[in-house]
C-alpha atoms as a PDB file:
ATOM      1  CA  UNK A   1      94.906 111.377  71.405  1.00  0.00           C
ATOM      2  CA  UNK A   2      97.426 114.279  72.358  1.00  0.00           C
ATOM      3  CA  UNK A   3      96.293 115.530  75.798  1.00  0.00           C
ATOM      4  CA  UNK A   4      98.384 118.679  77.373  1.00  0.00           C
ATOM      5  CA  UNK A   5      97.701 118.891  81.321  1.00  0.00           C
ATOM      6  CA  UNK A   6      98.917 122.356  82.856  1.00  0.00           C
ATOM      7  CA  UNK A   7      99.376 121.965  86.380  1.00  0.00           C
ATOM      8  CA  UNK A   8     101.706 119.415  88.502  1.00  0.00           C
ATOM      9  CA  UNK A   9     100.325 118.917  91.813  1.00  0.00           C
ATOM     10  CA  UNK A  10      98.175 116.012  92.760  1.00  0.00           C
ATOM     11  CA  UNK A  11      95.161 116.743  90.222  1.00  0.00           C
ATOM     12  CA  UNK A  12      97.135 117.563  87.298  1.00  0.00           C
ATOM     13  CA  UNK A  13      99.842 114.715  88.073  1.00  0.00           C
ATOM     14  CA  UNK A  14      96.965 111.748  88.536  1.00  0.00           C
ATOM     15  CA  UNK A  15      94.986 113.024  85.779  1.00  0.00           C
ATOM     16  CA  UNK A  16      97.646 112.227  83.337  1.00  0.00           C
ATOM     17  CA  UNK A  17      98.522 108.801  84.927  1.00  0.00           C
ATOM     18  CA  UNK A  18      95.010 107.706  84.090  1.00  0.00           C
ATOM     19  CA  UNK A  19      94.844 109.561  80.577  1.00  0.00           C
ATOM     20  CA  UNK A  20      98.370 107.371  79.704  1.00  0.00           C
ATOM     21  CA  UNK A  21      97.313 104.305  81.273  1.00  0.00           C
ATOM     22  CA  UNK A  22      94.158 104.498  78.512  1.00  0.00           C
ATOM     23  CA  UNK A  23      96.939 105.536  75.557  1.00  0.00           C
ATOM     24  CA  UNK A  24      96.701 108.759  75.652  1.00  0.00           C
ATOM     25  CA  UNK A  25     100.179 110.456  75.076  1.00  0.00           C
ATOM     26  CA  UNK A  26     100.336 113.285  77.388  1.00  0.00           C
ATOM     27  CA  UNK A  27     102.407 116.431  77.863  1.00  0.00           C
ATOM     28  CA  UNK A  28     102.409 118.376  81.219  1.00  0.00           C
ATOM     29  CA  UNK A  29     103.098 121.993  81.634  1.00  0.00           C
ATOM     30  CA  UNK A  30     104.285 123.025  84.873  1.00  0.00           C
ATOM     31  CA  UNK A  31     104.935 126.998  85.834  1.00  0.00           C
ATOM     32  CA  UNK A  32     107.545 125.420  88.726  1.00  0.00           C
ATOM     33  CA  UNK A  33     111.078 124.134  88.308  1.00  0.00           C
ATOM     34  CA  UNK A  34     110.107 121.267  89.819  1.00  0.00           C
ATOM     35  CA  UNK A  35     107.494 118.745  91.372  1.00  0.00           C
ATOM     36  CA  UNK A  36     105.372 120.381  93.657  1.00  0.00           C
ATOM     37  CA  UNK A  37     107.409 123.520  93.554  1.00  0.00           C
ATOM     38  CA  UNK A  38     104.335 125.647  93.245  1.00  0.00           C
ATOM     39  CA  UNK A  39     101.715 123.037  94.417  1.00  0.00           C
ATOM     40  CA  UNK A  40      99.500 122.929  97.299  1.00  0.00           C
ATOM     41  CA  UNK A  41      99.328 119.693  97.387  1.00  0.00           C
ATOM     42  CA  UNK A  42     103.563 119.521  98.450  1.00  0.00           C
ATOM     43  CA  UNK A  43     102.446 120.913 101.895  1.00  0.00           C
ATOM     44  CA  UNK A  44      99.235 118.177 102.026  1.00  0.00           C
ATOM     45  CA  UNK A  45      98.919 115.220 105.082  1.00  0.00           C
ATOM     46  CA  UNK A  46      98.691 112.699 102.965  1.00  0.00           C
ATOM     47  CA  UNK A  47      96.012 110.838 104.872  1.00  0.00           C
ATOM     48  CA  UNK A  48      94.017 108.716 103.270  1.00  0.00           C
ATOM     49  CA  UNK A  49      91.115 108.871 105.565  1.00  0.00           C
ATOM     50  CA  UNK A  50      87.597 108.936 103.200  1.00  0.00           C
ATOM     51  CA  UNK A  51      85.479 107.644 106.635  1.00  0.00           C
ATOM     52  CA  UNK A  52      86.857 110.211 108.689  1.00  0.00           C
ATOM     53  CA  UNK A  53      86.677 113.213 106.399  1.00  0.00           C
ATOM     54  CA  UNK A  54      83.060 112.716 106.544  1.00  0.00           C
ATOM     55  CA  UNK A  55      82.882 113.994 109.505  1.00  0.00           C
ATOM     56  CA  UNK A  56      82.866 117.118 107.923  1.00  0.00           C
ATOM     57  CA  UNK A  57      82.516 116.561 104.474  1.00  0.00           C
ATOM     58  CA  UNK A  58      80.129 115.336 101.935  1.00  0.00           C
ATOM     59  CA  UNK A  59      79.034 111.770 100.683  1.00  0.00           C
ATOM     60  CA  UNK A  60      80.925 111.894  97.788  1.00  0.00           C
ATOM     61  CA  UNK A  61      84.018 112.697  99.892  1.00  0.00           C
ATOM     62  CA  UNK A  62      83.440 109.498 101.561  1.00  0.00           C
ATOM     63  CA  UNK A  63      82.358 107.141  98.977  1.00  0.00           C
ATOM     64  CA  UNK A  64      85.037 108.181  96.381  1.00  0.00           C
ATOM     65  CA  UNK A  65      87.592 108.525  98.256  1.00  0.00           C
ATOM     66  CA  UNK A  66      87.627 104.973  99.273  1.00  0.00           C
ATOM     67  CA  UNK A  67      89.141 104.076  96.178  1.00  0.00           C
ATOM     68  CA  UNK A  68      92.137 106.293  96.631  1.00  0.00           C
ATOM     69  CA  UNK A  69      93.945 103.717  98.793  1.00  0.00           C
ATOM     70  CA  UNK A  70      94.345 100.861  96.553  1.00  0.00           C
ATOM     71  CA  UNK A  71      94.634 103.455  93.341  1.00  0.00           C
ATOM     72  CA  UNK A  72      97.913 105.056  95.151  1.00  0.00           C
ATOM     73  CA  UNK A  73      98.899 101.509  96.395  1.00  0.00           C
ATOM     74  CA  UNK A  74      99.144 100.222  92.040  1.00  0.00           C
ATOM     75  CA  UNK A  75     100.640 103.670  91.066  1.00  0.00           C
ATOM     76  CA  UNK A  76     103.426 104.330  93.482  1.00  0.00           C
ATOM     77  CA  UNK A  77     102.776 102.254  96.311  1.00  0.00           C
ATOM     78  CA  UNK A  78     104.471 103.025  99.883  1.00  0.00           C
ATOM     79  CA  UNK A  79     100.634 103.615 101.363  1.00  0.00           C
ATOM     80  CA  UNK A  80     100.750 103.001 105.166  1.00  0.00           C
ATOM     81  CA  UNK A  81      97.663 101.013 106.028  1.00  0.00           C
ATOM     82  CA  UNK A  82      97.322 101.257 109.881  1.00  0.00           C
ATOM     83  CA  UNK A  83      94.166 102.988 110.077  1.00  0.00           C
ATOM     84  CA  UNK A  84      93.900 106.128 111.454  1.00  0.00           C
ATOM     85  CA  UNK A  85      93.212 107.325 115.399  1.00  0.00           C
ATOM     86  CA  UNK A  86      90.797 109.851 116.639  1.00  0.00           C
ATOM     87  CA  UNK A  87      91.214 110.968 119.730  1.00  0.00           C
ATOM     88  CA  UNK A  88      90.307 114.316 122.684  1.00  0.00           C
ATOM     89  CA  UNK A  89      91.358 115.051 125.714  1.00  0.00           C
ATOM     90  CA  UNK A  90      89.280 114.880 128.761  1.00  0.00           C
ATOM     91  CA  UNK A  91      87.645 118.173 128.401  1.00  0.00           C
ATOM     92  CA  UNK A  92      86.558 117.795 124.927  1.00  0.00           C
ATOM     93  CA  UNK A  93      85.548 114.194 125.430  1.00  0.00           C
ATOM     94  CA  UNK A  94      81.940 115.362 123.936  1.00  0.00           C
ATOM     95  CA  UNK A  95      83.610 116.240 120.778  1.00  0.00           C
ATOM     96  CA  UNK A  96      85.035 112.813 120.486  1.00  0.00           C
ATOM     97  CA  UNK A  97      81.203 111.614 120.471  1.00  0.00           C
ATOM     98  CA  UNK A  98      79.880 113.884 118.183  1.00  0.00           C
ATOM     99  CA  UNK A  99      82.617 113.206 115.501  1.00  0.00           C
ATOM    100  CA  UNK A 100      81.599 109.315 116.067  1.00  0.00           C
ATOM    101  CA  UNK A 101      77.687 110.567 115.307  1.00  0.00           C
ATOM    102  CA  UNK A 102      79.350 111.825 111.861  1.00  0.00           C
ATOM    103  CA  UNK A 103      81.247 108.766 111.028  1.00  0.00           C
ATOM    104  CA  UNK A 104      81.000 105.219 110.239  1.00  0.00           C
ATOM    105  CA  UNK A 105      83.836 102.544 109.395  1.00  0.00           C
ATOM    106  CA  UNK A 106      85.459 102.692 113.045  1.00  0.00           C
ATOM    107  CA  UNK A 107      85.547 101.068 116.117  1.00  0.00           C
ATOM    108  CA  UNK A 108      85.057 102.732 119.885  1.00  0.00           C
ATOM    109  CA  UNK A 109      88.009 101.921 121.928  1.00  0.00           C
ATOM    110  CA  UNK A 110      88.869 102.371 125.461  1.00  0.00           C
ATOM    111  CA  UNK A 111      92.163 103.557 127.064  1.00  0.00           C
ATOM    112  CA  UNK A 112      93.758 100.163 127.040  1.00  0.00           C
ATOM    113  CA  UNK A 113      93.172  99.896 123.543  1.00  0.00           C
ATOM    114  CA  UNK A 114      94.493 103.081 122.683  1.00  0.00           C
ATOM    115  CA  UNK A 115      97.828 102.733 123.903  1.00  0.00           C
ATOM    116  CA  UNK A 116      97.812  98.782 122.727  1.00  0.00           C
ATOM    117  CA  UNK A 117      97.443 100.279 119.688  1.00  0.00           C
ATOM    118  CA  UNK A 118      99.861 103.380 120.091  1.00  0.00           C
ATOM    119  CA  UNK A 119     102.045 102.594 122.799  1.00  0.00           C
ATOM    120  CA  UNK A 120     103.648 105.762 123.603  1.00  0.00           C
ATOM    121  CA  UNK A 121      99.799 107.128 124.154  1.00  0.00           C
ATOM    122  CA  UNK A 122      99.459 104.362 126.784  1.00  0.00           C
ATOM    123  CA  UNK A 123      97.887 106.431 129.503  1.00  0.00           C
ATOM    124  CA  UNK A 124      96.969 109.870 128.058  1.00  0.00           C
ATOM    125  CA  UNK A 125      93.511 109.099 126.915  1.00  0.00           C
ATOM    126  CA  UNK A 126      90.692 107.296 128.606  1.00  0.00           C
ATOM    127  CA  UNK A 127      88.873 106.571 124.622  1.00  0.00           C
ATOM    128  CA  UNK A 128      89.442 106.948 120.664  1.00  0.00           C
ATOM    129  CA  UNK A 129      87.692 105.865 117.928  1.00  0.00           C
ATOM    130  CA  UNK A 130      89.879 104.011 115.687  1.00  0.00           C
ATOM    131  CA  UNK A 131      89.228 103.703 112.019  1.00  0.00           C
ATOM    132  CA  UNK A 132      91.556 100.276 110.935  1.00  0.00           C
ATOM    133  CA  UNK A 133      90.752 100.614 107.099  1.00  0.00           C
ATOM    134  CA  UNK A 134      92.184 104.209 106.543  1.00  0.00           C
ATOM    135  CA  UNK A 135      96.013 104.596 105.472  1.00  0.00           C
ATOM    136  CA  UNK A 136      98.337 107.475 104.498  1.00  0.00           C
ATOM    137  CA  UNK A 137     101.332 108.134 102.268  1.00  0.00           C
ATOM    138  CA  UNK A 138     104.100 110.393 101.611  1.00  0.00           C
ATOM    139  CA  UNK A 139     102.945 113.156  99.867  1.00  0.00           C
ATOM    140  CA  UNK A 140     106.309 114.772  98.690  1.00  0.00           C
ATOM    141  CA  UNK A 141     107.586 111.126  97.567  1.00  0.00           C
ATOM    142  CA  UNK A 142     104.186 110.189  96.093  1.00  0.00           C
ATOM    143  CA  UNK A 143     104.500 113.438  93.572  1.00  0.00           C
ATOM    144  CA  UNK A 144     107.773 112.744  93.111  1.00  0.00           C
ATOM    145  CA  UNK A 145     107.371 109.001  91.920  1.00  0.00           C
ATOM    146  CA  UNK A 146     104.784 109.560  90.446  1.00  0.00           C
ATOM    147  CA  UNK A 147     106.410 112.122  88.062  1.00  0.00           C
ATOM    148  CA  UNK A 148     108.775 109.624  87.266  1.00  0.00           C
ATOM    149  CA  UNK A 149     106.457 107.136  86.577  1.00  0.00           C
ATOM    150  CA  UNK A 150     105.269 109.248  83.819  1.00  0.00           C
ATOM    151  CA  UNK A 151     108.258 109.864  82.590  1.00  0.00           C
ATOM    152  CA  UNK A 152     109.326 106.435  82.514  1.00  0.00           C
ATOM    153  CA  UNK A 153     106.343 105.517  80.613  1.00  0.00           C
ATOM    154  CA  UNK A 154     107.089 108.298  77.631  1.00  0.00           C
ATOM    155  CA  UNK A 155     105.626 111.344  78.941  1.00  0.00           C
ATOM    156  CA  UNK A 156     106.866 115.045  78.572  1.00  0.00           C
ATOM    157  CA  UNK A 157     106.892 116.700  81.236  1.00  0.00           C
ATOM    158  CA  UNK A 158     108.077 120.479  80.650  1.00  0.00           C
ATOM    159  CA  UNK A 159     108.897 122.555  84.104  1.00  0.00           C
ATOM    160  CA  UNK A 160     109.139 126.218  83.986  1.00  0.00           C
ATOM    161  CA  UNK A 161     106.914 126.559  81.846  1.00  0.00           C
ATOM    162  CA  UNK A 162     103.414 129.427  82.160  1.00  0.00           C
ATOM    163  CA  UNK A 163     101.488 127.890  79.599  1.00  0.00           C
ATOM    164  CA  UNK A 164      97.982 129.200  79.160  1.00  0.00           C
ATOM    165  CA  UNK A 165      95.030 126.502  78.483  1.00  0.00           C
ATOM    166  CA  UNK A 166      93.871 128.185  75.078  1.00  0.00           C
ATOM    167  CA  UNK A 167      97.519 127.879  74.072  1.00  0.00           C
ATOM    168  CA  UNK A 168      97.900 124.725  74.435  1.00  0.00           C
ATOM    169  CA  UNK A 169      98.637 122.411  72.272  1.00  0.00           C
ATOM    170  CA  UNK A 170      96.568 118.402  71.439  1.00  0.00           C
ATOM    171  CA  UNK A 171      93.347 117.457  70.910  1.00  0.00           C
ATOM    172  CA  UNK A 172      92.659 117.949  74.552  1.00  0.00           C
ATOM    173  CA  UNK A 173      93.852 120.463  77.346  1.00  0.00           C
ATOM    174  CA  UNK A 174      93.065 119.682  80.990  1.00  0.00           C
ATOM    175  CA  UNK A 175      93.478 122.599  83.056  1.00  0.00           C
ATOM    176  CA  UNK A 176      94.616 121.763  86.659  1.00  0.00           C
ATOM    177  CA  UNK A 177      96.112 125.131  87.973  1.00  0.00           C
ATOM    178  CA  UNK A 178      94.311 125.454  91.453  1.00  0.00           C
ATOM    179  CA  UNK A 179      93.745 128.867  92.670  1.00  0.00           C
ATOM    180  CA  UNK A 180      95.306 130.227  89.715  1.00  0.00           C
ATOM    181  CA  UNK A 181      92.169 129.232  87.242  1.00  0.00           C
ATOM    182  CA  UNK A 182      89.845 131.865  89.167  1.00  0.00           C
ATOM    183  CA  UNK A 183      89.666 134.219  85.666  1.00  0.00           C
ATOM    184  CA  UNK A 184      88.099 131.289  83.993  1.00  0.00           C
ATOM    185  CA  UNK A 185      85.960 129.680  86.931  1.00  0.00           C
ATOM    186  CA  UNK A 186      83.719 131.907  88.837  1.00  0.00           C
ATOM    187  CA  UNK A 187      82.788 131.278  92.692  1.00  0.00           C
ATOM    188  CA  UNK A 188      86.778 129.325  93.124  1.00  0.00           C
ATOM    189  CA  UNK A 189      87.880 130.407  96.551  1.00  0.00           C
ATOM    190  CA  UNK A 190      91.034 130.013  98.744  1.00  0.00           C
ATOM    191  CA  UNK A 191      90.876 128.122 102.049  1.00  0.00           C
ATOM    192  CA  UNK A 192      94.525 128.629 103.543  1.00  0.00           C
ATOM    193  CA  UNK A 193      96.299 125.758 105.378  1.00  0.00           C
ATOM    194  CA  UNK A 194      99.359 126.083 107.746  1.00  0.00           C
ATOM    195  CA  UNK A 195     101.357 123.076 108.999  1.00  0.00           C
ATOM    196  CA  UNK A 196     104.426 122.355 110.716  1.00  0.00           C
ATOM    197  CA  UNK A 197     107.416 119.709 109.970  1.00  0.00           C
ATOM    198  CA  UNK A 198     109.124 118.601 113.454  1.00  0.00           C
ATOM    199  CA  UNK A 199     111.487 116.077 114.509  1.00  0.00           C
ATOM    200  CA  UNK A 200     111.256 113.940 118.240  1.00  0.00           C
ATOM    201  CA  UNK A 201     113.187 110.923 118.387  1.00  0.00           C
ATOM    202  CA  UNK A 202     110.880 110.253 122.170  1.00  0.00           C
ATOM    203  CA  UNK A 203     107.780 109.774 120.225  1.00  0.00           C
ATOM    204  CA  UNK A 204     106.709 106.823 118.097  1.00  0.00           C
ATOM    205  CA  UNK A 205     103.519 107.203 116.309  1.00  0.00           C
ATOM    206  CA  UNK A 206     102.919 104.465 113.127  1.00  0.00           C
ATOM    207  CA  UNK A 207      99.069 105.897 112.253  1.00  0.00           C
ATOM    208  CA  UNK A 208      97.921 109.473 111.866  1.00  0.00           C
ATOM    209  CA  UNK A 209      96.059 110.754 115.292  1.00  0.00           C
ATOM    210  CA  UNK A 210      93.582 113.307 115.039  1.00  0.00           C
ATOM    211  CA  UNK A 211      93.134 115.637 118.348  1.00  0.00           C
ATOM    212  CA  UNK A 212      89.811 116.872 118.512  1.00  0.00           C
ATOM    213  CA  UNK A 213      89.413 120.634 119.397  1.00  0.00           C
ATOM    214  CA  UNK A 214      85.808 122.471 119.526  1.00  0.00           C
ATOM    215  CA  UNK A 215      87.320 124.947 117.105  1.00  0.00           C
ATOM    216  CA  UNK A 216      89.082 123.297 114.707  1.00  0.00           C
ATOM    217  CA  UNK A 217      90.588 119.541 114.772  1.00  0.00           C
ATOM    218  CA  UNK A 218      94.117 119.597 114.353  1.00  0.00           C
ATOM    219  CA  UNK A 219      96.091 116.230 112.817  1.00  0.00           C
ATOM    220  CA  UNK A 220      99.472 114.673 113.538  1.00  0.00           C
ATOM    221  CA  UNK A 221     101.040 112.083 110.726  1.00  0.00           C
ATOM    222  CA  UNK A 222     104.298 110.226 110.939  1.00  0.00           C
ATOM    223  CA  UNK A 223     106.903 110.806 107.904  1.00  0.00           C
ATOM    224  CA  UNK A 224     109.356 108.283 109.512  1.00  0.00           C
ATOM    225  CA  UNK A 225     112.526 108.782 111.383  1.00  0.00           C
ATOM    226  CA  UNK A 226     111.184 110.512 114.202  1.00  0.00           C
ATOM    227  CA  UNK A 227     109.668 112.861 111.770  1.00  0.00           C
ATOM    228  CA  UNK A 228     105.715 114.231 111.799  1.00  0.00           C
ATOM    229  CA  UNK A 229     103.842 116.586 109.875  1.00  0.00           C
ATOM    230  CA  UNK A 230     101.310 118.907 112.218  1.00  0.00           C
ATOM    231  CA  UNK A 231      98.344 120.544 110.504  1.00  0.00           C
ATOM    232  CA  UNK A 232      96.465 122.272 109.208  1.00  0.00           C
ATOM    233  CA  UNK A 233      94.673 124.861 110.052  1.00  0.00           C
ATOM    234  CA  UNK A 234      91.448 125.818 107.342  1.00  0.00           C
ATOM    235  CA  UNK A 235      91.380 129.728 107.139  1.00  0.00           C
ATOM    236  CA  UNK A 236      89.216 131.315 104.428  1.00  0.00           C
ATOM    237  CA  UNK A 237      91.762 133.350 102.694  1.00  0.00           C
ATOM    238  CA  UNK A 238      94.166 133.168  99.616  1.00  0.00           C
ATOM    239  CA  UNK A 239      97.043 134.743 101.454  1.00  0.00           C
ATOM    240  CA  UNK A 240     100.347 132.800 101.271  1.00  0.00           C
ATOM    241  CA  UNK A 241     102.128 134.552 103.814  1.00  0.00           C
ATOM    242  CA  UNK A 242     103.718 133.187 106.478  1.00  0.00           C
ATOM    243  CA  UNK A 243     102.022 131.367 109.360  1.00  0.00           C
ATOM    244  CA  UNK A 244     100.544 133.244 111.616  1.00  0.00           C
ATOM    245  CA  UNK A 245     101.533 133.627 115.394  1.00  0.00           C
ATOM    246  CA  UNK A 246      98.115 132.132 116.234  1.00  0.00           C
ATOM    247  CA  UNK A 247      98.298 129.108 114.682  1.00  0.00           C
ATOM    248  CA  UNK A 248     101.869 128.277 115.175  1.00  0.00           C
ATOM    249  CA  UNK A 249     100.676 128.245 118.738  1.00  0.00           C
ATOM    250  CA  UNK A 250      97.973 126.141 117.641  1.00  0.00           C
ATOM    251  CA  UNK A 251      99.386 123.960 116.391  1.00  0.00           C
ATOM    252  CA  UNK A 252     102.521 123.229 118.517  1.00  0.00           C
ATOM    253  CA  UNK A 253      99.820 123.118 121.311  1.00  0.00           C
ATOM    254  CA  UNK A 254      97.911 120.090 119.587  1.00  0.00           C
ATOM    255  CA  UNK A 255     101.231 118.530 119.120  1.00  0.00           C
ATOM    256  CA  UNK A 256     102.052 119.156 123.347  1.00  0.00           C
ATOM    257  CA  UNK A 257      99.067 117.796 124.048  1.00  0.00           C
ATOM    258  CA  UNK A 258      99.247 114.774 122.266  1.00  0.00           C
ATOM    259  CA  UNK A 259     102.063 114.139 124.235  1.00  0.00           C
ATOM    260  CA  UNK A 260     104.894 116.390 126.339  1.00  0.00           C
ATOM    261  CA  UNK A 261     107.930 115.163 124.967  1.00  0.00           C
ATOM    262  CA  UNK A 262     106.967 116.875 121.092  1.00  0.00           C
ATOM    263  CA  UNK A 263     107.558 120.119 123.582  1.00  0.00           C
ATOM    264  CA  UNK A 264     111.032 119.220 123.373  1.00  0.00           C
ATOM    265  CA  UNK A 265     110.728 118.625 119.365  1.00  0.00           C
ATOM    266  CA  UNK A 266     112.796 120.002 116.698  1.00  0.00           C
ATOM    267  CA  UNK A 267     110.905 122.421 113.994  1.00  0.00           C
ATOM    268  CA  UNK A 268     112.284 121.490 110.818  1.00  0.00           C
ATOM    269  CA  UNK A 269     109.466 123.331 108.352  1.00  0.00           C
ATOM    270  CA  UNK A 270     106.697 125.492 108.482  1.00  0.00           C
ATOM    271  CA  UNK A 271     104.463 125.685 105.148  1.00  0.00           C
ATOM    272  CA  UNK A 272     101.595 128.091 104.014  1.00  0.00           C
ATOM    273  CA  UNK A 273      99.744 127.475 100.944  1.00  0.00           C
ATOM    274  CA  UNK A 274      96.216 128.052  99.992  1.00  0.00           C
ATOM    275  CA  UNK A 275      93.687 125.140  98.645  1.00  0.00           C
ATOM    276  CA  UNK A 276      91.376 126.096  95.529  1.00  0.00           C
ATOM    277  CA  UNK A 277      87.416 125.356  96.678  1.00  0.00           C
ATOM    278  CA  UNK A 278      84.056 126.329  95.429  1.00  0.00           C
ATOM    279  CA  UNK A 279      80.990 126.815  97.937  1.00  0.00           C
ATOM    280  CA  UNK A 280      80.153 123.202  98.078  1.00  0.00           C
ATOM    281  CA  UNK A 281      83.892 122.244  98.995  1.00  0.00           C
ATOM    282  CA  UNK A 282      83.314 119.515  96.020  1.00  0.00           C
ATOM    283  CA  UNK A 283      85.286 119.718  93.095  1.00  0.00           C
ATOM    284  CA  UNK A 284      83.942 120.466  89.873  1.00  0.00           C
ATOM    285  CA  UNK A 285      85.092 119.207  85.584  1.00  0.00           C
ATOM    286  CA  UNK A 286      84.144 122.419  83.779  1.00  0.00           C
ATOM    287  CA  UNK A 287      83.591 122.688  80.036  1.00  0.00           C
ATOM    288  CA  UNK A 288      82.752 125.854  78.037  1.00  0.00           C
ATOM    289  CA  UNK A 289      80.848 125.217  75.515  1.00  0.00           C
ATOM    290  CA  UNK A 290      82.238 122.459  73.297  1.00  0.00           C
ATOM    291  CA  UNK A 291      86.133 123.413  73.636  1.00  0.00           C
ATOM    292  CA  UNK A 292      88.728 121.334  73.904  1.00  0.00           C
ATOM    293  CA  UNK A 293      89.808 122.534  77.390  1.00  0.00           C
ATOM    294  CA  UNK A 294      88.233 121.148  80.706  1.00  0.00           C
ATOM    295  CA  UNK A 295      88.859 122.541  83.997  1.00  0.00           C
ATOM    296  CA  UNK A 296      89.471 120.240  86.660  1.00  0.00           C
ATOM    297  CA  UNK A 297      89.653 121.814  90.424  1.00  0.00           C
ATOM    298  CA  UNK A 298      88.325 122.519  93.908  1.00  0.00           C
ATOM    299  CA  UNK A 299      89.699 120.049  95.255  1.00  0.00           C
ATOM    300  CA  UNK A 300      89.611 121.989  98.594  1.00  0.00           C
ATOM    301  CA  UNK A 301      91.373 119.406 101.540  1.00  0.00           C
ATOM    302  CA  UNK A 302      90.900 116.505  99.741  1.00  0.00           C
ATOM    303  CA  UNK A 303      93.556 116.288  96.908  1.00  0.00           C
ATOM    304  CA  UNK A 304      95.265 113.181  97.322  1.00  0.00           C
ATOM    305  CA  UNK A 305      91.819 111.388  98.704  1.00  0.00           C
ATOM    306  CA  UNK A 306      89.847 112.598  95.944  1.00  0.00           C
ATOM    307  CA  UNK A 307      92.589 113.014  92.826  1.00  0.00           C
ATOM    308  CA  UNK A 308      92.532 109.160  91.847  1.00  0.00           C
ATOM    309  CA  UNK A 309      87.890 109.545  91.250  1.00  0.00           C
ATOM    310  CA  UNK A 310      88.434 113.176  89.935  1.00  0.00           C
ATOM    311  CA  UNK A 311      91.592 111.747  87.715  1.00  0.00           C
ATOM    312  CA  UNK A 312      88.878 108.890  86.277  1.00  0.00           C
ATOM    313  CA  UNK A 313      86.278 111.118  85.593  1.00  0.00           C
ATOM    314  CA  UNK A 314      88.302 113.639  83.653  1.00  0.00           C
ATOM    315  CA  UNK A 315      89.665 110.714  81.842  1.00  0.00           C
ATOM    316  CA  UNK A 316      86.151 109.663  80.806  1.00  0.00           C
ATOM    317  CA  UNK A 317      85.044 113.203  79.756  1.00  0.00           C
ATOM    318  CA  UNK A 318      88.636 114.035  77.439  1.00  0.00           C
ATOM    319  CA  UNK A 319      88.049 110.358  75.517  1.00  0.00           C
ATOM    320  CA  UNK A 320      84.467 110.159  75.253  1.00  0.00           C
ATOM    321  CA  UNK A 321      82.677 113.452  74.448  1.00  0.00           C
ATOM    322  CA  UNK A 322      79.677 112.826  75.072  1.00  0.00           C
ATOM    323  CA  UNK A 323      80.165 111.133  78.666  1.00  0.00           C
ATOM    324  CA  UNK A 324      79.093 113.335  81.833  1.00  0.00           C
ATOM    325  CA  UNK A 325      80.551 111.668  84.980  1.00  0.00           C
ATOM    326  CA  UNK A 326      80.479 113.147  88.509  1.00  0.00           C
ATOM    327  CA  UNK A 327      81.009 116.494  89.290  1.00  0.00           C
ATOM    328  CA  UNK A 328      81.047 117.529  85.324  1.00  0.00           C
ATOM    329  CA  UNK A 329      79.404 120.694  84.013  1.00  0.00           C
ATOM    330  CA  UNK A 330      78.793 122.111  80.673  1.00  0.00           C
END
């Protein structure tokens, strides 16, 4: 079967990687001159964190999303598996028990443990919940190598290029274009996420640490060489503006109190881009009708957690017409 995809970012990228591992031969349209040159998902965490996310997400969140850690690991590995740490400060210490109400999958630790586990935290926080079977990746490499991957294995992959998903060409057309599939799929909304990209060579994190904040929780993840990405903010708008004044302070102030010394941290990056969601924050595999062309999107915060399951499932639905997986409507 000849399958176009139309869209390069997480969903459209591991939706071909499981339509060519089952002999598909697959050609991807991208309207960027390059991966993730137009994609959300370039500005993503990366954190592969299904048991925290439920905290605020659904079961399926949860449940699928486990599988995105050893899916990742097989297709371009470099997944970081040191778990991930939750902690508040002193103040907020009832948030810290409320997400653990939420959650499952972790285990309560005290201040000792926390900086036994994150040494340069030694100190700064009397308790954490730590969640040792959650990981997280490179999200720019990941897309990158997994592109290549593609390649490698025979297929096109054609940059620059607008294409429309009646135009396409194949048996099949899989229509992964985010925010920019709104004419065709009623109720898609934009949640807008800011983050920063800043450099400290006096911290040392190896995990991502969450900060709880009664507003919003706010997420620190180490790229490597004194590197960390800060995010994200979760505004309901599609404007892709520049970050606002109000969350730059936000931000930088999660990253401060984590620990002083990121006060004296280098700002390398700051990145606005706006994630594609429907009410439910779930994603949805839309057909019309009986055409060739299924819509695969909403992935909301969730695109490299959820891409492998949603990747599967479109899979099942272009090869076998009359399967209905998860999240699939007619």
């Amino acid at each position: 079967m000849k399958v176009s995809v139309i869209g390069a970012g997480v969903v459209g990228l591991a939706c071909a990687s499981e339509l060519q591992a089952r002999g598909a031969q697959v050609t991807i349209y991208e309207q960027g001159e390059s991966v993730g040159d137009s994609a959300c998902s370039w500005w993503a965490g990366g954190m592969l964190a299904p048991w925290c996310e439920r905290e605020s997400a659904e079961e399926p969140v949860e449940r699928l999303g486990a599988e995105a850690l050893d899916w990742w690991d097989t297709r371009v590995g470099g997944v970081e598996r040191n778990g991930s740490l939750v902690l508040a400060l002193g103040r907020d210490a009832g948030e810290l028990r409320r997400f653990a109400r939420r959650t499952s999958e972790y285990e309560e630790i005290d201040g000792t443990r926390v900086g036994a586990i994150e040494p340069d935290l030694a100190g700064r926080f009397g308790a954490g919940l730590y969640f040792a079977g959650e990981g997280h990746l490179n999200p720019r490499r990941a897309l990158a190598d997994l592109a290549k991957g593609l390649a490698a294995r025979g297929a096109e992959l054609c940059f620059g290029s607008a294409m429309e998903p009646d135009n396409a060409p194949g048996d099949a057309v899989l229509d992964c274009r985010g925010l920019a599939a709104r004419d065709v799929l009623p109720g898609l909304r934009g949640v807008k996420g800011e983050m920063l990209v800043i450099r400290s060579a006096d911290v040392t994190l190896s995990r991502p640490v969450r900060l709880l904040h009664p507003r919003i929780p706010l997420y620190i993840v180490p790229r490597g060489d004194g590197v960390f990405m800060v995010g994200a903010t979760m505004i309901e708008s599609d404007d892709r503006t520049r970050i606002s004044a109000r969350s730059m302070l936000e931000l930088l102030g999660a990253a401060y109190a984590l620990h002083p010394a990121f006060g004296e941290a280098e700002i390398l990056e700051t990145g606005v881009d706006v994630r594609p969601a429907f009410a439910d924050n779930l994603p949805r595999l839309v057909r019309h009708g009986n055409g060739r062309v299924l819509h695969v999107n909403g992935m909301y915060r969730h695109g490299f957690l959820l891409a492998p399951a949603v990747a599967r499932m479109a899979a099942e639905a272009v090869l076998d017409a009359t399967a209905t997986p998860e999240f699939f409507q007619c």
